[in-house]
PDB file of N, CA and C in Angstrom:
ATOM      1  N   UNK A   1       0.849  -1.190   0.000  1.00  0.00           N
ATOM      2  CA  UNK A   1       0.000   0.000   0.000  1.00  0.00           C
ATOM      3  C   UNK A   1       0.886   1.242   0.000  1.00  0.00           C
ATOM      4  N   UNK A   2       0.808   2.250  -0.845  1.00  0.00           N
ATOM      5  CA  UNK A   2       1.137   3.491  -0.917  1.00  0.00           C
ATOM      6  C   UNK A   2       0.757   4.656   0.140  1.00  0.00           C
ATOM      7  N   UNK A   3       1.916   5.318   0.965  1.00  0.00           N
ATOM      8  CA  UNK A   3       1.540   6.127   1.693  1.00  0.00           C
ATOM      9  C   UNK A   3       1.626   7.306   1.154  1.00  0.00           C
ATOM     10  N   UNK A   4       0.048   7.798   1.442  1.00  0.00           N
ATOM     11  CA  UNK A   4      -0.274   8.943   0.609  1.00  0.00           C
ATOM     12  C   UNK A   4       0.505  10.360   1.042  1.00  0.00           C
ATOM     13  N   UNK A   5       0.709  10.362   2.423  1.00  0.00           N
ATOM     14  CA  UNK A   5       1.293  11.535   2.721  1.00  0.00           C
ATOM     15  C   UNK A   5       2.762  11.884   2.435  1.00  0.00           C
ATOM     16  N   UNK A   6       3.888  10.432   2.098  1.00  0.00           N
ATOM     17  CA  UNK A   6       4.582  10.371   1.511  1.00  0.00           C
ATOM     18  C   UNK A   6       4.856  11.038   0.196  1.00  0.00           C
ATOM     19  N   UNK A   7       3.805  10.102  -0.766  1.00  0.00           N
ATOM     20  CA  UNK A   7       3.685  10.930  -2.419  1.00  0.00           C
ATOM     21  C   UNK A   7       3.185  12.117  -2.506  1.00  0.00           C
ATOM     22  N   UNK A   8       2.212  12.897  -1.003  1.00  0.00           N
ATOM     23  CA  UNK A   8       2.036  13.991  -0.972  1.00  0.00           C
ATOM     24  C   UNK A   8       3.040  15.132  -0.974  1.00  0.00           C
ATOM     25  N   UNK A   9       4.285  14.707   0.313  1.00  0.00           N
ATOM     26  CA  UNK A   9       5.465  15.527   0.538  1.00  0.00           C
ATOM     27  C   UNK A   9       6.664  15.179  -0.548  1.00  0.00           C
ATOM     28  N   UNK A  10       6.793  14.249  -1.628  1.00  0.00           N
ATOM     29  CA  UNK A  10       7.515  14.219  -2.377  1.00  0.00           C
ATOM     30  C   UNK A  10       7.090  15.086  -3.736  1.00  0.00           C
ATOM     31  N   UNK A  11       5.827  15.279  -3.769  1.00  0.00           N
ATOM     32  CA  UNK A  11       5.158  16.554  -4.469  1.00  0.00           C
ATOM     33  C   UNK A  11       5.475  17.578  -3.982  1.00  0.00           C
ATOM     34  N   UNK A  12       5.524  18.219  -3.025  1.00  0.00           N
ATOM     35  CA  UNK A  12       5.408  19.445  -2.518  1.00  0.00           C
ATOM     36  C   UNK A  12       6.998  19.456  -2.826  1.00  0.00           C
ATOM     37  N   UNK A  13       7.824  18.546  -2.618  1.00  0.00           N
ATOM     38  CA  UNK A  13       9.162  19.271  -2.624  1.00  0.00           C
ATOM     39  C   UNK A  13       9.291  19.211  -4.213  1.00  0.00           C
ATOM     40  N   UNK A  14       8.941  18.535  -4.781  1.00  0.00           N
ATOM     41  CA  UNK A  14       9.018  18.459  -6.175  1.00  0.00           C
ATOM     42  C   UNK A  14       8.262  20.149  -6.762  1.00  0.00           C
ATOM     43  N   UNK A  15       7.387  20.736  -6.371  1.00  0.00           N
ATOM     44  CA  UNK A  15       6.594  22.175  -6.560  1.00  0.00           C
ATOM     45  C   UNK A  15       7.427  22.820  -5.962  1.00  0.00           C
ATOM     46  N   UNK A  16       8.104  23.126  -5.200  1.00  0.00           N
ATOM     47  CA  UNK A  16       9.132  24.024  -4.503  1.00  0.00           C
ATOM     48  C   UNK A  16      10.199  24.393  -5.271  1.00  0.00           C
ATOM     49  N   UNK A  17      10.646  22.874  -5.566  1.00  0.00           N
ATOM     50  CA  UNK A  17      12.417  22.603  -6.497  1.00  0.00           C
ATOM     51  C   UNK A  17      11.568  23.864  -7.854  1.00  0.00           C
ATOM     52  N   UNK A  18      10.480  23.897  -8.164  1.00  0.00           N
ATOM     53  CA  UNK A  18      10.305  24.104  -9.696  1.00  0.00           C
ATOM     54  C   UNK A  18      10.170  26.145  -9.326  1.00  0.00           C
ATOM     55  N   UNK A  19       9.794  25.996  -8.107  1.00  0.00           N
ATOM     56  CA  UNK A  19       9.536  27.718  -7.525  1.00  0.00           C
ATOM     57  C   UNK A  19       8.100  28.197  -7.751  1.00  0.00           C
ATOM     58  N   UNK A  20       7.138  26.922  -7.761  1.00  0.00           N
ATOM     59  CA  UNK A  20       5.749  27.159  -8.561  1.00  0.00           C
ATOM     60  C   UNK A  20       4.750  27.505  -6.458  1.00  0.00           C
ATOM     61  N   UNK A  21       3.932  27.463  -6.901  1.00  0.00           N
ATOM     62  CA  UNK A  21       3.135  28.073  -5.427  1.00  0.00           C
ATOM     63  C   UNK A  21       1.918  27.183  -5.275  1.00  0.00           C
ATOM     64  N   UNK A  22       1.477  26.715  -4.676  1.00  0.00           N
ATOM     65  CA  UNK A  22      -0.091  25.747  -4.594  1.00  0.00           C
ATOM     66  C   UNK A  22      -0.802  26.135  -5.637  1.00  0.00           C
ATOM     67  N   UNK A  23      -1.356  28.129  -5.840  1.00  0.00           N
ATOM     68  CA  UNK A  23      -2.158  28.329  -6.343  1.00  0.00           C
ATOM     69  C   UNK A  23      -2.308  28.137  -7.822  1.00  0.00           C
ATOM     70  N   UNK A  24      -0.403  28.097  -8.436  1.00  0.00           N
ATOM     71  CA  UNK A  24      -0.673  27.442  -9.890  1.00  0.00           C
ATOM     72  C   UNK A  24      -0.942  26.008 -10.095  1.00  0.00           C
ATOM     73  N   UNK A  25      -0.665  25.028  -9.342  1.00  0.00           N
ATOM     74  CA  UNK A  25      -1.430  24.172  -9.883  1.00  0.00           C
ATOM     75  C   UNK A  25      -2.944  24.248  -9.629  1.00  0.00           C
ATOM     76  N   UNK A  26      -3.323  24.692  -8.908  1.00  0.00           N
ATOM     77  CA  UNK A  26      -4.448  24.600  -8.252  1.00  0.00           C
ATOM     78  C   UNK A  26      -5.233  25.817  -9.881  1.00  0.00           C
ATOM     79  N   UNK A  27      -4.734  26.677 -10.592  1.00  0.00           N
ATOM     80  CA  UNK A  27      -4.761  27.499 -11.354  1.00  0.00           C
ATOM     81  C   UNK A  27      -5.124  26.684 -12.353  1.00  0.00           C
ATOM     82  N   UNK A  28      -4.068  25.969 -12.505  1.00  0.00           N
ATOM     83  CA  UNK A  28      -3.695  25.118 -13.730  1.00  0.00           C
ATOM     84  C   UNK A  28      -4.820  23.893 -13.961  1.00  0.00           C
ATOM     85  N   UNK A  29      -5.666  23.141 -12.940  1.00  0.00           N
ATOM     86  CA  UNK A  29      -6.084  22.737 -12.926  1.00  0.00           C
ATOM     87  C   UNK A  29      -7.498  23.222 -13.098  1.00  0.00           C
ATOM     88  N   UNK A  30      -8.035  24.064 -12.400  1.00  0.00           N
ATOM     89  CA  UNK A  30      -9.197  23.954 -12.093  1.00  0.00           C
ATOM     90  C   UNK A  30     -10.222  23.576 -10.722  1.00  0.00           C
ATOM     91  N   UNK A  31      -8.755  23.937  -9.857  1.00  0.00           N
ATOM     92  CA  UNK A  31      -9.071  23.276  -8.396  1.00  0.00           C
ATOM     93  C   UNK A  31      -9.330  24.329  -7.762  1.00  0.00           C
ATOM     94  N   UNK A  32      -9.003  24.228  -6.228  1.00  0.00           N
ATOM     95  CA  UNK A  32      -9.216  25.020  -5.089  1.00  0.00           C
ATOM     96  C   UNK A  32      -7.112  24.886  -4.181  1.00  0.00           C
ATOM     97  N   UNK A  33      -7.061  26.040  -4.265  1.00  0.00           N
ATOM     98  CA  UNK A  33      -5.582  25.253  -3.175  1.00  0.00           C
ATOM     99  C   UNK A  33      -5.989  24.521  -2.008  1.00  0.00           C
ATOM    100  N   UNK A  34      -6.961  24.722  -1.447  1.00  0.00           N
ATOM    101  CA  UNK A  34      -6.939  23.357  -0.558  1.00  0.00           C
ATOM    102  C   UNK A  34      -7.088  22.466  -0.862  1.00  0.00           C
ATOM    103  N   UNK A  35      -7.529  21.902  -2.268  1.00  0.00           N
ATOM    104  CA  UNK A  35      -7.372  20.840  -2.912  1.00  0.00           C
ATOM    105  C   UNK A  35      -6.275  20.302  -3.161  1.00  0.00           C
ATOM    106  N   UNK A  36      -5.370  21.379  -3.550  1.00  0.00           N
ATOM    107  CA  UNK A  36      -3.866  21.228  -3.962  1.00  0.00           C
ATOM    108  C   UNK A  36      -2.573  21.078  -2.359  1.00  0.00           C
ATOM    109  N   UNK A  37      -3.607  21.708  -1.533  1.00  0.00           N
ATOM    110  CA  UNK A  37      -2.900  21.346  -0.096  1.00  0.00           C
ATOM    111  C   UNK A  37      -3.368  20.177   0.606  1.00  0.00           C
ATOM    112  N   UNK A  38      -4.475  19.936   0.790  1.00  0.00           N
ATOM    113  CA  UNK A  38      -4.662  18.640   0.888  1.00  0.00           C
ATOM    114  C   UNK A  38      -4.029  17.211   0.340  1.00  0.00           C
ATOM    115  N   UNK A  39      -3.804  17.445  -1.213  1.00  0.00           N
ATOM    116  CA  UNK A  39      -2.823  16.197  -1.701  1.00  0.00           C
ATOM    117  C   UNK A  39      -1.339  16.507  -1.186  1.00  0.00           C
ATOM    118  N   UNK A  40      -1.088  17.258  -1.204  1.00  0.00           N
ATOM    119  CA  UNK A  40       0.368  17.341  -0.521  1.00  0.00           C
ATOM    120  C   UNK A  40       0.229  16.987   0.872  1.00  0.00           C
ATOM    121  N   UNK A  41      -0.609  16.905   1.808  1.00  0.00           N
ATOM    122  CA  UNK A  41      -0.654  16.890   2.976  1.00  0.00           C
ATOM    123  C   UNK A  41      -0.774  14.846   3.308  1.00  0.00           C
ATOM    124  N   UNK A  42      -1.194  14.455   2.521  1.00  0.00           N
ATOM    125  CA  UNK A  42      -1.778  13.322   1.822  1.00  0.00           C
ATOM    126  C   UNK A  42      -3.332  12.587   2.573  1.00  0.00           C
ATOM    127  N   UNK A  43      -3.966  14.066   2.348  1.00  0.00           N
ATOM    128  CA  UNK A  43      -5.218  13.495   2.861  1.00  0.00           C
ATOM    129  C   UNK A  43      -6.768  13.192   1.422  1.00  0.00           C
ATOM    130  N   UNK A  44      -5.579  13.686   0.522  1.00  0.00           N
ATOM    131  CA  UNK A  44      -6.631  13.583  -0.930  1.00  0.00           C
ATOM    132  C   UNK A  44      -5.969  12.580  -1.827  1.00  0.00           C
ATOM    133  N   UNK A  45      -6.232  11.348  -2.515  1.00  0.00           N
ATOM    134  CA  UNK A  45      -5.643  11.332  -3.317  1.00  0.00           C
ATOM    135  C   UNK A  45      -6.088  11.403  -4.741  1.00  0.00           C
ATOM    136  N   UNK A  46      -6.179  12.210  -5.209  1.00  0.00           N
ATOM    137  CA  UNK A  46      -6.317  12.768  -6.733  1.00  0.00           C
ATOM    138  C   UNK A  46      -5.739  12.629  -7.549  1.00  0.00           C
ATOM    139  N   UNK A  47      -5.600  11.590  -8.551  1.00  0.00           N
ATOM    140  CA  UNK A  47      -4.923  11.209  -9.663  1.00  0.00           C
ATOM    141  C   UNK A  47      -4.577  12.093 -10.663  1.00  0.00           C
ATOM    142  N   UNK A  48      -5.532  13.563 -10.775  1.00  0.00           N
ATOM    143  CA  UNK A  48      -5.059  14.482 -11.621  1.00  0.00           C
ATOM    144  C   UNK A  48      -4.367  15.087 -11.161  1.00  0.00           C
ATOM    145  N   UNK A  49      -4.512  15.313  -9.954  1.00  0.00           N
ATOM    146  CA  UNK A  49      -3.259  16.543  -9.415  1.00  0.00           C
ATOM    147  C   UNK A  49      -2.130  15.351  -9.851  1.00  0.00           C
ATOM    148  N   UNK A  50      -1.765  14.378  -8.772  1.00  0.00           N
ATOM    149  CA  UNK A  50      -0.753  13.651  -9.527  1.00  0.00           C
ATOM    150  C   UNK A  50      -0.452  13.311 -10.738  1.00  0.00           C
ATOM    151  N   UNK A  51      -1.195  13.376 -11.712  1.00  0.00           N
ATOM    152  CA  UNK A  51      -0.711  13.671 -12.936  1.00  0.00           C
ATOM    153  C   UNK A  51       0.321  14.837 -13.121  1.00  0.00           C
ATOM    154  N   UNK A  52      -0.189  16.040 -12.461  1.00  0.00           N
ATOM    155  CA  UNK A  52      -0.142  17.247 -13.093  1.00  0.00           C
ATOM    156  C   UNK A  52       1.560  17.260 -12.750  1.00  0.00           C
ATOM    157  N   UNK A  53       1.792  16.914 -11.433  1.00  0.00           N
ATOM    158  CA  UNK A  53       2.967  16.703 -11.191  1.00  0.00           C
ATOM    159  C   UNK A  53       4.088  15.948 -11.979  1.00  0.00           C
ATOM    160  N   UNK A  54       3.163  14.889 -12.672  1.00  0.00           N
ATOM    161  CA  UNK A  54       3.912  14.287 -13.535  1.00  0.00           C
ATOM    162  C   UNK A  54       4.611  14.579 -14.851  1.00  0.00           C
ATOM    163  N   UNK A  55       3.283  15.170 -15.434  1.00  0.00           N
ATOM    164  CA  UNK A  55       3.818  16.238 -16.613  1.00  0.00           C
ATOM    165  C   UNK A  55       4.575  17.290 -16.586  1.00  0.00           C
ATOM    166  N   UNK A  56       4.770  17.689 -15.482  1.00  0.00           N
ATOM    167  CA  UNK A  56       5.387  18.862 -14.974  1.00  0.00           C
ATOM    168  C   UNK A  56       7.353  18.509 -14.829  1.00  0.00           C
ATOM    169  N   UNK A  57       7.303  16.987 -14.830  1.00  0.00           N
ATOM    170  CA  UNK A  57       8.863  16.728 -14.696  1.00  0.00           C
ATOM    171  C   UNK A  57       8.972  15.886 -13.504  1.00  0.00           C
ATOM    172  N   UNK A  58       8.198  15.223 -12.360  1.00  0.00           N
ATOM    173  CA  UNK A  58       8.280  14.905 -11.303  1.00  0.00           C
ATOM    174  C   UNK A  58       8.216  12.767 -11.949  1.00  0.00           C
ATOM    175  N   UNK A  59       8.774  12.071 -11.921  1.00  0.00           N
ATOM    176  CA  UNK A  59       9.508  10.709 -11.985  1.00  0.00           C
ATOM    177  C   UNK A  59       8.791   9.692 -10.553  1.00  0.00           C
ATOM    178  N   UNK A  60       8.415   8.635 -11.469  1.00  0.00           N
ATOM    179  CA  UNK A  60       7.935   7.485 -10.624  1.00  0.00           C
ATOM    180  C   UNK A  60       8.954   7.498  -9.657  1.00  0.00           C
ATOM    181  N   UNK A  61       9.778   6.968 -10.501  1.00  0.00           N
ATOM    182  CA  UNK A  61      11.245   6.530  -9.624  1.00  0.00           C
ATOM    183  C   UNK A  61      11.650   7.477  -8.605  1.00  0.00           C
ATOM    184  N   UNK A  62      11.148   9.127  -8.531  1.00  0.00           N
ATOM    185  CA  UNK A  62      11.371   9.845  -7.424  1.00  0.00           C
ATOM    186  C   UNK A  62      10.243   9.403  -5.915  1.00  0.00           C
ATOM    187  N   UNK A  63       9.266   9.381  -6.535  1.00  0.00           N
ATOM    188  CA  UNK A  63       7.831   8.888  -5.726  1.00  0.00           C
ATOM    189  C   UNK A  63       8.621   7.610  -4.914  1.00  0.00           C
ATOM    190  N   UNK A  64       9.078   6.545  -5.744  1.00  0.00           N
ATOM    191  CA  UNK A  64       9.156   4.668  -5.159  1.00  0.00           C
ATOM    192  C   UNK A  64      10.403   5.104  -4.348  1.00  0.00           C
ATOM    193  N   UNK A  65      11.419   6.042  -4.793  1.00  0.00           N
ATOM    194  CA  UNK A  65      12.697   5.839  -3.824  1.00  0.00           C
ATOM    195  C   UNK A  65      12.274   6.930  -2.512  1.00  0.00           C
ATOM    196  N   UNK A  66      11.389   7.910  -2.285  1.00  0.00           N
ATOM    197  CA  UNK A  66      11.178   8.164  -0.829  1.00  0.00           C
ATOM    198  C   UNK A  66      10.236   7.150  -0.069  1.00  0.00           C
ATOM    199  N   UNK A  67       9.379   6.441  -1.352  1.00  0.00           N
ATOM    200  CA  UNK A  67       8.442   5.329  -0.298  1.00  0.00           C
ATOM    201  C   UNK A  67       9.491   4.177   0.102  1.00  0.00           C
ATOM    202  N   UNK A  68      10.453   4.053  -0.494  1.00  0.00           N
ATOM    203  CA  UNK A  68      11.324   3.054   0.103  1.00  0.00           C
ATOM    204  C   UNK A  68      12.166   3.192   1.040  1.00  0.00           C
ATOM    205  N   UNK A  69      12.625   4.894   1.068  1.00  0.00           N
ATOM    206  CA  UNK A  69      13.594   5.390   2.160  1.00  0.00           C
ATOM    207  C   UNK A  69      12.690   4.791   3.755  1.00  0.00           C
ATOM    208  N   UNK A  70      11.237   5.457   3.619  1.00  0.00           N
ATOM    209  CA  UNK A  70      10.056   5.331   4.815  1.00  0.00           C
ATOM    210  C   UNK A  70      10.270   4.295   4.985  1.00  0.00           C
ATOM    211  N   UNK A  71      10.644   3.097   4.685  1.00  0.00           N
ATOM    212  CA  UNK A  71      10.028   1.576   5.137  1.00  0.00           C
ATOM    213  C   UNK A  71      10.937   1.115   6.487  1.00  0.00           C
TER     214      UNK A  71
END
């Protein structure tokens, strides 16, 4: 099982590294930033926001190697 608050905070640092702010994805999407703070927090999990991250430059392989650091 995937811990969400994990792939949440490996997002958020992944949005930081880029210098972007909640409210553009949250912009970009069509959301609410608490939508966009909530998945970072990992109490949402939303496959589009995680997308969005994805397209954006953010790597499976970044996601699996902090869920593996946690174990």
């Amino acid at each position: 099982m995937f811990d969400l608050k994990i792939i949440g905070n490996t997002c958020k640092r992944y949005r930081l590294s880029l210098g972007y702010f909640q409210k553009h994805i949250a912009q970009d999407l069509g959301y609410s930033i608490e939508n966009i703070s909530s998945f970072e927090a990992g109490r949402n999990d939303n496959s589009k926001i995680l997308l969005w991250y994805m397209l954006h430059g953010l790597k499976v392989s970044d996601i699996m190697e902090d869920l593996h650091e946690k174990k």
